[in-house]
Every structure is written in C-alpha cells, then in structure tokens.
C-alpha atoms as a PDB file:
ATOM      1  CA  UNK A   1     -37.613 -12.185   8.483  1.00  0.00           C
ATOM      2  CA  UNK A   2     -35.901 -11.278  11.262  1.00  0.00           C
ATOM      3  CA  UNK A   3     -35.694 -13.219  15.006  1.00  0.00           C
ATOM      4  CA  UNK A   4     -34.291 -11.711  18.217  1.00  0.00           C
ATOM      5  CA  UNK A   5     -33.572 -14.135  21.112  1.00  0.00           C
ATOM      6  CA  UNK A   6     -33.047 -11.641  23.702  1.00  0.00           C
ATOM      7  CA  UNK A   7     -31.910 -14.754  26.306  1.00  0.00           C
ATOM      8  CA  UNK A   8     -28.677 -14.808  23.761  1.00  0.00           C
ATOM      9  CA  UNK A   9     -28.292 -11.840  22.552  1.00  0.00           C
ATOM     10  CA  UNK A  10     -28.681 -13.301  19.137  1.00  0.00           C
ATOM     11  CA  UNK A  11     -30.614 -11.795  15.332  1.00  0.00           C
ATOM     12  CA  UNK A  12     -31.379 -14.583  13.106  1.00  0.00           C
ATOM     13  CA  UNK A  13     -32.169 -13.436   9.645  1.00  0.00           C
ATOM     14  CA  UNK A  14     -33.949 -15.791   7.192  1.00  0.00           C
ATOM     15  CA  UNK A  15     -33.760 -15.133   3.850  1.00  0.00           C
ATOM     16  CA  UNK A  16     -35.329 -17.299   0.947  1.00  0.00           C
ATOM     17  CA  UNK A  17     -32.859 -18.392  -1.294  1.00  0.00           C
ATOM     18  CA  UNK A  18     -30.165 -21.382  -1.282  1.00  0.00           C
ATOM     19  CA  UNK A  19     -26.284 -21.111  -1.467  1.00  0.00           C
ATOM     20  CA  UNK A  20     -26.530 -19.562  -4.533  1.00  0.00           C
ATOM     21  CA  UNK A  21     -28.223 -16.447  -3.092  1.00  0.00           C
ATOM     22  CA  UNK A  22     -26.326 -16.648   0.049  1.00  0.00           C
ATOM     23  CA  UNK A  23     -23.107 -15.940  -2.294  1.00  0.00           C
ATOM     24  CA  UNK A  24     -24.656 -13.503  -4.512  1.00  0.00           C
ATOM     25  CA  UNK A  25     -25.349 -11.288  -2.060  1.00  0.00           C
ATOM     26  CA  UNK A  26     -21.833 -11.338   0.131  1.00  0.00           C
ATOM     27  CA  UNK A  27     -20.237 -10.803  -3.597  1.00  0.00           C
ATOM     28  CA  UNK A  28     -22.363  -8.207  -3.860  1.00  0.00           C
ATOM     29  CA  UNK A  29     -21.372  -6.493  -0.231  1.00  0.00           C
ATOM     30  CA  UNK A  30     -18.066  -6.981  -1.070  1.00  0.00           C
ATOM     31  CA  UNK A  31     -18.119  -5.173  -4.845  1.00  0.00           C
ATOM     32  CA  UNK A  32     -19.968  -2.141  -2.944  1.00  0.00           C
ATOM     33  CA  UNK A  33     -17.098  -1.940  -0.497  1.00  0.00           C
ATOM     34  CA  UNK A  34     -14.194  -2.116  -2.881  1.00  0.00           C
ATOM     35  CA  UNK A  35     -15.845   0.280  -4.665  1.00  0.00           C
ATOM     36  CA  UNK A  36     -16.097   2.836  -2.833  1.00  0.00           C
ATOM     37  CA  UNK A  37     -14.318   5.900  -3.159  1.00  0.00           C
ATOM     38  CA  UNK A  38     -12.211   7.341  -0.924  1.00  0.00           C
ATOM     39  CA  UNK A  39     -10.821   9.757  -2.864  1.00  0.00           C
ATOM     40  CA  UNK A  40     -14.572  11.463  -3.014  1.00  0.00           C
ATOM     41  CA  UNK A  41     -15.943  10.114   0.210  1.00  0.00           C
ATOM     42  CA  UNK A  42     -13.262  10.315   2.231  1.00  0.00           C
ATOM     43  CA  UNK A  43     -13.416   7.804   5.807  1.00  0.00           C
ATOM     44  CA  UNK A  44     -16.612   9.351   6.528  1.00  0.00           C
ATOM     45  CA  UNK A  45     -17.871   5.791   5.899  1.00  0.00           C
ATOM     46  CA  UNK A  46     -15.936   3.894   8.757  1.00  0.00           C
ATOM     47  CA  UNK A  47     -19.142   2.749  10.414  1.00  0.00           C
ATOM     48  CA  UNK A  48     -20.947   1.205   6.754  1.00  0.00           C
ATOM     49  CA  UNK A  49     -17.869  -0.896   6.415  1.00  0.00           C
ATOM     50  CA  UNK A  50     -17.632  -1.867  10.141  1.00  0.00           C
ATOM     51  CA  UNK A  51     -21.320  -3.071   9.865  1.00  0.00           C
ATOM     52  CA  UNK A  52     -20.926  -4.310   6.348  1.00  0.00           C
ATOM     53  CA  UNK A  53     -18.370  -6.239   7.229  1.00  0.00           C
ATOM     54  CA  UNK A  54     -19.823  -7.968  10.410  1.00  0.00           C
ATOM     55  CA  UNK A  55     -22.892  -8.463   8.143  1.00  0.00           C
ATOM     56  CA  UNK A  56     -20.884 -10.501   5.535  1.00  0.00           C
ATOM     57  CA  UNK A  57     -19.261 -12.159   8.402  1.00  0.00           C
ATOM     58  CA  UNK A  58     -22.541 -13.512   9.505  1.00  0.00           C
ATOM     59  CA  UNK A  59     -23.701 -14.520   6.626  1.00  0.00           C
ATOM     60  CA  UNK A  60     -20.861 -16.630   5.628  1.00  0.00           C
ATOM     61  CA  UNK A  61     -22.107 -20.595   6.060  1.00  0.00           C
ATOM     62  CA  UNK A  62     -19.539 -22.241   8.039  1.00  0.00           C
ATOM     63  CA  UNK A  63     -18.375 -25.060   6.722  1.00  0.00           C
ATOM     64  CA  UNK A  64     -20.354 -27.666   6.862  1.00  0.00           C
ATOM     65  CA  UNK A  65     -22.666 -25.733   6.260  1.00  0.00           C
ATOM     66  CA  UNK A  66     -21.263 -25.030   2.879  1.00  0.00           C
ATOM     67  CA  UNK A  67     -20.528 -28.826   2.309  1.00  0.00           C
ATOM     68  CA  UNK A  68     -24.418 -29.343   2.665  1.00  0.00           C
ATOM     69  CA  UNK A  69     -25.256 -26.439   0.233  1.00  0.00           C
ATOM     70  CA  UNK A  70     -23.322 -27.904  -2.369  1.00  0.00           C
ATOM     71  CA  UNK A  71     -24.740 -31.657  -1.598  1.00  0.00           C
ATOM     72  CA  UNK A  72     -28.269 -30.825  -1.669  1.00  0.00           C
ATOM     73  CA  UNK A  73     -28.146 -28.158  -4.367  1.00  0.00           C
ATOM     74  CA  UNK A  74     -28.760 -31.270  -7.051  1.00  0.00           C
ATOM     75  CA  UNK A  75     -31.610 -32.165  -5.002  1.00  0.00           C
ATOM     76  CA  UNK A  76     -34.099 -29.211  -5.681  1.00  0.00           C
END
C-alpha cells in the first residue's frame, strides 16, 4: 500500500512482512544492481540505479528500528 502526505512531501509504503522481508528484498536490490552489465548495457541505466538506490535507502530501518526487529522477532 502506498500513502502520500502531500503536507510533507512524504510516500509511505507498507509492506507485509517483518525484518526478515525487509532484508530480503534490499539484498535482493542490491544483487540486481551488482549485476548488471555494463559491458552489454552500457550507463544507459543511470536513472534505475539512482532510484534503486534511494529506494534501498528508504527502506533501510534505522536503527532502532532494527534493534526492535530483532527483539520482537521471537515474539511472533
């Protein structure tokens, strides 16, 4: 789901999952941009990695945010 609050000029994204899934999926961003291939592609992908990046950037948990991933992961 995604939220727009226009008054900050913020997108919230919720996404089932737990910290697990939160990880999975910025490991997963990150494999398809190491992986890419220059050599082929050439830098025609400049923007994908500018908003790949930003995206993986987002959806790292700060860190207490972290902390309370890995404390209440036991609890589910």
């Amino acid at each position: 789901m995604v939220q727009i609050n226009k008054k900050t000029n913020q997108i919230e994204v919720s996404i089932p999952g737990d910290i697990s899934d939160l990880t999975s999926m910025q490991t997963a961003l990150m494999d398809l941009i190491q992986n890419y291939n220059f050599n082929d592609s050439g830098i025609c992908a400049n923007n994908t990695f500018f908003y790949a990046i930003n995206l993986l950037q987002a959806l790292t948990p700060d860190t207490d945010q972290q902390e309370n991933g890995i404390k209440n992961r036991g609890q589910h």
